[in-house]
C-alpha atoms as a PDB file:
ATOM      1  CA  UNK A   1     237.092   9.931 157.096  1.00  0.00           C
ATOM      2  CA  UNK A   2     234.782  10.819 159.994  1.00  0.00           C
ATOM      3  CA  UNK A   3     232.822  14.150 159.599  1.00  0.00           C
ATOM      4  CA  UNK A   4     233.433  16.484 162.785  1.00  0.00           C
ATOM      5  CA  UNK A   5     232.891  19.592 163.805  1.00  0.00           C
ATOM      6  CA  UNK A   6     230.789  22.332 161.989  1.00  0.00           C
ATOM      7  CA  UNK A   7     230.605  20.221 158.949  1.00  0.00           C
ATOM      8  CA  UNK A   8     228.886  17.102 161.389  1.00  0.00           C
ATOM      9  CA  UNK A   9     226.838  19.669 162.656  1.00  0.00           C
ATOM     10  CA  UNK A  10     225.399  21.183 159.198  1.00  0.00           C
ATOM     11  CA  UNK A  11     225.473  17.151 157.871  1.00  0.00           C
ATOM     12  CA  UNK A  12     222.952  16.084 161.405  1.00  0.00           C
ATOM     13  CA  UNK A  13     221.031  19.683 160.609  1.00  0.00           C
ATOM     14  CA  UNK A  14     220.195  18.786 157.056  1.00  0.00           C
ATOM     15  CA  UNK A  15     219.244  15.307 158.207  1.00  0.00           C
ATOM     16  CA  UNK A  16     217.300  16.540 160.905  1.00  0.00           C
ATOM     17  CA  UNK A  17     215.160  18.673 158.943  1.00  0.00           C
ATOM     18  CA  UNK A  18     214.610  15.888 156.704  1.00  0.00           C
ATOM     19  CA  UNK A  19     213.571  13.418 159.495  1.00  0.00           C
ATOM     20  CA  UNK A  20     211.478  16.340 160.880  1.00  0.00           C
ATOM     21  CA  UNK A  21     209.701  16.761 157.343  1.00  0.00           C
ATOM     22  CA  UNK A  22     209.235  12.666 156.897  1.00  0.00           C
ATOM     23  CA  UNK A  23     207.840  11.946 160.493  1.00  0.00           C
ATOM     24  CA  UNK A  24     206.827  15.090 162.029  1.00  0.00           C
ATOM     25  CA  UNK A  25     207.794  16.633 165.388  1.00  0.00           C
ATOM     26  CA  UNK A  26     206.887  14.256 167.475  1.00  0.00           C
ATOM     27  CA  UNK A  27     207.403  10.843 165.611  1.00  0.00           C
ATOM     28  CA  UNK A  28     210.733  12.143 165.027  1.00  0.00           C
ATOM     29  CA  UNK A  29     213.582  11.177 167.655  1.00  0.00           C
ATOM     30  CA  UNK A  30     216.806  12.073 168.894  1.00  0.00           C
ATOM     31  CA  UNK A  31     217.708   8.448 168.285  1.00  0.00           C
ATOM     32  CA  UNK A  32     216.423   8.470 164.570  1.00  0.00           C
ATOM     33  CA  UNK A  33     217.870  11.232 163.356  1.00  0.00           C
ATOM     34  CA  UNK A  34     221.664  10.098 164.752  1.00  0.00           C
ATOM     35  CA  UNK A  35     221.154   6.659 162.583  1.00  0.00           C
ATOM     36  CA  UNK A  36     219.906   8.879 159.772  1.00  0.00           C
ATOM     37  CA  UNK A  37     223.151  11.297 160.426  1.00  0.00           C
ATOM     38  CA  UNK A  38     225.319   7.990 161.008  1.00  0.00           C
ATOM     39  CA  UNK A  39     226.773   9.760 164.290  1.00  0.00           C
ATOM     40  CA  UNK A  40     226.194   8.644 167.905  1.00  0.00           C
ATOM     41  CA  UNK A  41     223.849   9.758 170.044  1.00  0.00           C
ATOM     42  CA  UNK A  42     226.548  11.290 172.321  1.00  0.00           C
ATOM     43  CA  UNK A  43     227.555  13.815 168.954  1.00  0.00           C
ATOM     44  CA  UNK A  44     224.541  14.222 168.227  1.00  0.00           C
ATOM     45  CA  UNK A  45     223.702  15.924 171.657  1.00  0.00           C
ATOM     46  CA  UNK A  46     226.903  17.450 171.723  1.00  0.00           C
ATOM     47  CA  UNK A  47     226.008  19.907 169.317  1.00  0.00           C
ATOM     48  CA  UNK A  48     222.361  20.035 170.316  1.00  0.00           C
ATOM     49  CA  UNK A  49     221.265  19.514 173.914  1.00  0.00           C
ATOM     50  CA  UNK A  50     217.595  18.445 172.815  1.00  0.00           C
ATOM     51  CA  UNK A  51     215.327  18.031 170.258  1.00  0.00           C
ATOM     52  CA  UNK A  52     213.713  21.238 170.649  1.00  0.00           C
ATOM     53  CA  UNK A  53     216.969  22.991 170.025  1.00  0.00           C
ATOM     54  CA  UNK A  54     217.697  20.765 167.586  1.00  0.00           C
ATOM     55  CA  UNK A  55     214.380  22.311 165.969  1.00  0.00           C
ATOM     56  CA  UNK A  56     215.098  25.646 166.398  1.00  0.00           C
ATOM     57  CA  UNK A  57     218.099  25.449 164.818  1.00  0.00           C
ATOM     58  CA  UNK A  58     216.789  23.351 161.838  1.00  0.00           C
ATOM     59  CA  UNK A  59     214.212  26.307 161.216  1.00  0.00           C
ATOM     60  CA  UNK A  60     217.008  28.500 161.156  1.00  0.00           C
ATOM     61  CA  UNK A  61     218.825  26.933 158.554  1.00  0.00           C
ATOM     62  CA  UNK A  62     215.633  26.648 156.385  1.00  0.00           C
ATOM     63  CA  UNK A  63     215.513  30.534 156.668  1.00  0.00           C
ATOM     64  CA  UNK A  64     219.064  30.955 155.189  1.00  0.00           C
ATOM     65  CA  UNK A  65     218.013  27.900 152.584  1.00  0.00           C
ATOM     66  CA  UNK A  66     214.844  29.914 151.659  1.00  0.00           C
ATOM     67  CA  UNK A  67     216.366  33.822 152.088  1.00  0.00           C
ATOM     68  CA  UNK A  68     219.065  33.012 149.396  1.00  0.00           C
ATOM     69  CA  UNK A  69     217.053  31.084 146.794  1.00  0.00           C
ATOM     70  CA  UNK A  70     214.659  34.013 146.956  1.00  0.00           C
ATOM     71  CA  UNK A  71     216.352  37.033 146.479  1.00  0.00           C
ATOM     72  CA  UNK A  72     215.448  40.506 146.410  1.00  0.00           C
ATOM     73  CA  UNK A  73     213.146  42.073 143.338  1.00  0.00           C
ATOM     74  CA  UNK A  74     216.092  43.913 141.798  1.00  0.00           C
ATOM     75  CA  UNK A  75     218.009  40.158 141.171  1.00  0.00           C
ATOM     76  CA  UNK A  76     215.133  39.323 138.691  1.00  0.00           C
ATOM     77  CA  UNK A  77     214.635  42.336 136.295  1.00  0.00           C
ATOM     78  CA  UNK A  78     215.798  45.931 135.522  1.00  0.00           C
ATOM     79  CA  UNK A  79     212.452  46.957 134.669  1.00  0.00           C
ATOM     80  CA  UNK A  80     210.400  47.653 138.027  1.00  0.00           C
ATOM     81  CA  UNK A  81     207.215  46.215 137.212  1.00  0.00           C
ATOM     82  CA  UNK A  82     208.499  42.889 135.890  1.00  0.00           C
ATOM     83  CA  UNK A  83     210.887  43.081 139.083  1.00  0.00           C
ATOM     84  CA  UNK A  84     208.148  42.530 141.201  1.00  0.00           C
ATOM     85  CA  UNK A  85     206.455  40.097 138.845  1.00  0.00           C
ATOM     86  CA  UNK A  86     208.939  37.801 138.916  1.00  0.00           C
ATOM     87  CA  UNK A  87     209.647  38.457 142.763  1.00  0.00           C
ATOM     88  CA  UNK A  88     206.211  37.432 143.578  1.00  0.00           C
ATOM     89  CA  UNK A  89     205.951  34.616 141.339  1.00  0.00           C
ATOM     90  CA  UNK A  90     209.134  33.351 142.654  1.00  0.00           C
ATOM     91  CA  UNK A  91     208.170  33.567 146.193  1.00  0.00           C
ATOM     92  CA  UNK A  92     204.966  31.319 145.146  1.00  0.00           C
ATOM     93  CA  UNK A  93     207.012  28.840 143.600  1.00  0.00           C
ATOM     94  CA  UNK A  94     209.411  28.328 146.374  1.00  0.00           C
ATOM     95  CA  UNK A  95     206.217  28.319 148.935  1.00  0.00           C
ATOM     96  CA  UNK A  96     204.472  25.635 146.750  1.00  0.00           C
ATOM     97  CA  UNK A  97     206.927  23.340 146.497  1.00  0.00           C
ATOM     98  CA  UNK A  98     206.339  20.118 148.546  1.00  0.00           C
ATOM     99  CA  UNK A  99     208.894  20.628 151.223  1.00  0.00           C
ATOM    100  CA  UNK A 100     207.974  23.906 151.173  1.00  0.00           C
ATOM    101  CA  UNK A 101     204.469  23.636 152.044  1.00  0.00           C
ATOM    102  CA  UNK A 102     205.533  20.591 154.547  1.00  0.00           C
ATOM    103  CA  UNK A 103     207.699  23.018 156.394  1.00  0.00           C
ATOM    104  CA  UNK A 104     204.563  25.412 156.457  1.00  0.00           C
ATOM    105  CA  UNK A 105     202.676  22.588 158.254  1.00  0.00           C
ATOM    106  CA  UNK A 106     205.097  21.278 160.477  1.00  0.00           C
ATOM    107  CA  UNK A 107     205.630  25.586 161.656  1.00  0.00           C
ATOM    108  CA  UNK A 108     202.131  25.532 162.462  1.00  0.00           C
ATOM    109  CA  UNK A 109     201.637  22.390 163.894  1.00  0.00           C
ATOM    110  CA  UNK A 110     204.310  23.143 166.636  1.00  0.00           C
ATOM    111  CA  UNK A 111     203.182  27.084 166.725  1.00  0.00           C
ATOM    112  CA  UNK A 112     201.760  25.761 170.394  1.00  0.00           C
ATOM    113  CA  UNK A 113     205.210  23.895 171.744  1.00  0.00           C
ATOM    114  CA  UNK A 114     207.569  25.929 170.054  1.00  0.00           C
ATOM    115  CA  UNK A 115     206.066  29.390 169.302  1.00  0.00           C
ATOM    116  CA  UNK A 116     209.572  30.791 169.157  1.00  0.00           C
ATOM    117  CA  UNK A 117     210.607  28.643 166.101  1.00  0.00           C
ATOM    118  CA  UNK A 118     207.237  28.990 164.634  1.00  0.00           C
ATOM    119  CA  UNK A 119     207.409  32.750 164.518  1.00  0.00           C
ATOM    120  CA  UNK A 120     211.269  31.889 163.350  1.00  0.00           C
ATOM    121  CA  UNK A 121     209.422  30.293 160.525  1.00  0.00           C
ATOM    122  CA  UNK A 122     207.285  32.886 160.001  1.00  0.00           C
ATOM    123  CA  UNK A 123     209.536  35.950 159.656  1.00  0.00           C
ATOM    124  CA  UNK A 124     211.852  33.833 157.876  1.00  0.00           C
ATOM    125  CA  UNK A 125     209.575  32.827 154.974  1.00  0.00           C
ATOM    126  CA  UNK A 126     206.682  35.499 155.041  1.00  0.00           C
ATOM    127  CA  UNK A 127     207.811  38.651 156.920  1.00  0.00           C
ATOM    128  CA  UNK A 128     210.932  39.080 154.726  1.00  0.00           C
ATOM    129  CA  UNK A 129     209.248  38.721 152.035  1.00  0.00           C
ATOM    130  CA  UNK A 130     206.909  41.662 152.899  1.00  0.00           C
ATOM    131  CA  UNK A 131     209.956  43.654 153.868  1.00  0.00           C
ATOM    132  CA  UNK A 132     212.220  42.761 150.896  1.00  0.00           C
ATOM    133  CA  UNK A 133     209.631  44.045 148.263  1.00  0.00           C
ATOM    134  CA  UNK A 134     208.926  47.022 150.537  1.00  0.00           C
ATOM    135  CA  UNK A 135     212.208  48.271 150.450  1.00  0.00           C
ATOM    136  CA  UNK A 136     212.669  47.704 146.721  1.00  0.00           C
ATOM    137  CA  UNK A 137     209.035  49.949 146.219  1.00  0.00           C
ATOM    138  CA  UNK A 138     209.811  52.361 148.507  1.00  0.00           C
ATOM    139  CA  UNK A 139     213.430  52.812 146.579  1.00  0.00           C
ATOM    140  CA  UNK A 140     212.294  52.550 143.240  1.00  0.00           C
ATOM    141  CA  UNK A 141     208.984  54.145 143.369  1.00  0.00           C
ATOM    142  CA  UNK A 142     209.221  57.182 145.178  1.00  0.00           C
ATOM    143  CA  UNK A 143     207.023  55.405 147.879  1.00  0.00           C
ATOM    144  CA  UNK A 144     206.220  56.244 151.978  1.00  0.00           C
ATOM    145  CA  UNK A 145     206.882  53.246 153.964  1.00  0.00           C
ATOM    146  CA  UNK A 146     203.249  52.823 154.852  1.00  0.00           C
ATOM    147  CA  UNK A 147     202.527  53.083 150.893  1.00  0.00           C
ATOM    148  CA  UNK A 148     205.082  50.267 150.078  1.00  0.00           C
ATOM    149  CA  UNK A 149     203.463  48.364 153.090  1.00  0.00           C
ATOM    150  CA  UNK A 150     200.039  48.570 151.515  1.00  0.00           C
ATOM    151  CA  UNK A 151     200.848  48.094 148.169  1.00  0.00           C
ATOM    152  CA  UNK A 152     202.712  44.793 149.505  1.00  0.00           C
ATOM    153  CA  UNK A 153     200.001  43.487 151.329  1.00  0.00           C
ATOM    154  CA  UNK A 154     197.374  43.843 148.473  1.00  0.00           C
ATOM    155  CA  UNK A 155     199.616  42.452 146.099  1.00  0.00           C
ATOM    156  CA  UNK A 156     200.701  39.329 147.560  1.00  0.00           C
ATOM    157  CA  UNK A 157     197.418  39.283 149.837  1.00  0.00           C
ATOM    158  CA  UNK A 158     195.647  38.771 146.035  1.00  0.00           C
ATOM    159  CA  UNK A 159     198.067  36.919 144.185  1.00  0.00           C
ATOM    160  CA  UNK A 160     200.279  34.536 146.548  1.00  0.00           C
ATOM    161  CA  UNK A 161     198.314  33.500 149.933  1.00  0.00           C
ATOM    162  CA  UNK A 162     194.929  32.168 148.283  1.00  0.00           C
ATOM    163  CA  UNK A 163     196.940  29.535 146.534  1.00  0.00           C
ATOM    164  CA  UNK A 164     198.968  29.129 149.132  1.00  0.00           C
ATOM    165  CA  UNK A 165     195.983  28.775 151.825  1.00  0.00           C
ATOM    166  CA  UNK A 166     194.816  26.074 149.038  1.00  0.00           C
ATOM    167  CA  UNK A 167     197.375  24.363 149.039  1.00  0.00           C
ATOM    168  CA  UNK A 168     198.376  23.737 152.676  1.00  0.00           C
ATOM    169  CA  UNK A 169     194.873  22.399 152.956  1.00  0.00           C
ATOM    170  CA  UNK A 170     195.421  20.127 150.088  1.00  0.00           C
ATOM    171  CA  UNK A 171     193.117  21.764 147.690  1.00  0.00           C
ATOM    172  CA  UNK A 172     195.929  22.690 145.181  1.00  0.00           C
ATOM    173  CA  UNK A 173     198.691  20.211 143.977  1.00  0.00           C
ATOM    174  CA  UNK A 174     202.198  21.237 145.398  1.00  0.00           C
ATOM    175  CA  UNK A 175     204.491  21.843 142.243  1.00  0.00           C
ATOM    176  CA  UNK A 176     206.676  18.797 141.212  1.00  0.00           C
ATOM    177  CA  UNK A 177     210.289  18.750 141.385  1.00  0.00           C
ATOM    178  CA  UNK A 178     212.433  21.368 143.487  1.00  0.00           C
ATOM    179  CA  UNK A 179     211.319  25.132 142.298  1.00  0.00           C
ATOM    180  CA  UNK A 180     214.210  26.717 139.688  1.00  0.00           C
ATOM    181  CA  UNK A 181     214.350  30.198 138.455  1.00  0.00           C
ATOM    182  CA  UNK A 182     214.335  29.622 135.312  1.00  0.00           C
ATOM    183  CA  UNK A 183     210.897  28.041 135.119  1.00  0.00           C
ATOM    184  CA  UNK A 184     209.076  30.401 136.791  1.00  0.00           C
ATOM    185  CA  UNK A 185     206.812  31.144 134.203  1.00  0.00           C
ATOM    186  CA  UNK A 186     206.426  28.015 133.253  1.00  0.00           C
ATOM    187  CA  UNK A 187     205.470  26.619 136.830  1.00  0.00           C
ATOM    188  CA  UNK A 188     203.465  29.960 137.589  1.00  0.00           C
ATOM    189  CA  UNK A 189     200.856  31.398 135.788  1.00  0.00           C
ATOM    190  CA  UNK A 190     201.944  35.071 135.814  1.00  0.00           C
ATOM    191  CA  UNK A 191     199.260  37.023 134.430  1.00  0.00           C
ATOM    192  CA  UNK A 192     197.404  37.515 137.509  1.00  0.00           C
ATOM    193  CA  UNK A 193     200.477  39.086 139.456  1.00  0.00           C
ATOM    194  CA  UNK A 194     200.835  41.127 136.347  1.00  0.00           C
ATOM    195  CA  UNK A 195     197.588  42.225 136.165  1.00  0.00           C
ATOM    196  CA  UNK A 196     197.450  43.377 140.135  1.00  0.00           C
ATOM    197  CA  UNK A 197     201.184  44.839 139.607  1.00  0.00           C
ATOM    198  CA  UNK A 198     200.087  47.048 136.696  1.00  0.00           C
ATOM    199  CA  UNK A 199     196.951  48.197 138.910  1.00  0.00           C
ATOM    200  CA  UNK A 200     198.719  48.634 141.921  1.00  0.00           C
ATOM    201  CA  UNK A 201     202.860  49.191 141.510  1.00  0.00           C
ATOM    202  CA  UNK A 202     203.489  52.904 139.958  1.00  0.00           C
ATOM    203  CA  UNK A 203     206.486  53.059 137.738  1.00  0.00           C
ATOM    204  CA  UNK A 204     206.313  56.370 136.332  1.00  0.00           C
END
């Protein structure tokens, strides 16, 4: 039975964003990506009129991909300090991950062409972030805003972006295999987020 509809479109947008990820922006091509989908071109651009908008809308679903595998602090741990512990070294394994990272490049790459999707990308993966640990300090530890804010910044300024600036550029190894919650520890090493979370995170 032929897919139609909103499940054709979700089937060309996850085969889009893996064309995208394989060949790059501009390698990539409407005509590709239908063969890849096995639709027709004429689907293809009925549910998207170009391959800019078919770009946008890719980066779009990788937000809702990335937003739910994430979580918030309080899906991780009771205890507040661990909360964020595990928060942070989730959000490092998901951003280390070989798509991941890909994704990362491709965002910047286009940040000229496509600044709108780009700074898609970048609330999506990096600006939530930031705002879903703020929230969970400023509710749990009797935190201002602009004290959550700060605290957030140092802490994932310290312990997630060096790695992460590393490993864009190649430096690091991406982690193998797609990133699972239950081996964060074991794909992570911890003990510097703990270390900056006991120095910076009040729990009293």
């Amino acid at each position: 039975m032929a897919i139609r509809g909103a499940a054709l479109r979700e089937h060309i947008l996850l085969t889009a964003k893996d064309v995208f990820l394989e060949m790059g922006f501009e390698r990539a091509s409407m005509d590709v990506i239908a063969i890849r989908a096995a639709t027709s071109k004429r689907s293809l651009y009925a549910h998207f009129a170009s391959k800019e908008k078919l770009f946008r809308d890719v980066v779009e679903l990788v937000r809702e991909l990335y937003l739910g595998r994430l979580g918030t602090p309080g899906d991780y741990a009771e205890d507040i300090a661990e909360a964020v512990v595990l928060f942070c070294g989730r959000f490092l394994q998901l951003i280390l991950w070989e798509p991941a990272l890909r994704t990362c490049r491709l965002g910047i790459g286009q940040a000229e062409r496509l600044p709108d999707a780009s700074a898609g990308f970048y609330d999506a993966i990096f600006h939530t972030t930031h705002e879903r640990l703020e929230d969970f300090l400023t509710e749990h530890c009797r935190l201002t805003r602009a004290e959550s804010t700060e605290i957030t910044n140092q802490l994932i300024g310290r312990t997630v972006y060096p790695r992460v600036f590393r490993a864009l550029l190649g430096v690091e190894p991406p982690l193998p295999g797609q990133p699972d919650e239950a081996t964060i520890a074991k794909d992570i090493d911890l003990a510097p987020i703990r270390e900056a979370v006991a120095a910076l995170v009040p729990t009293d």
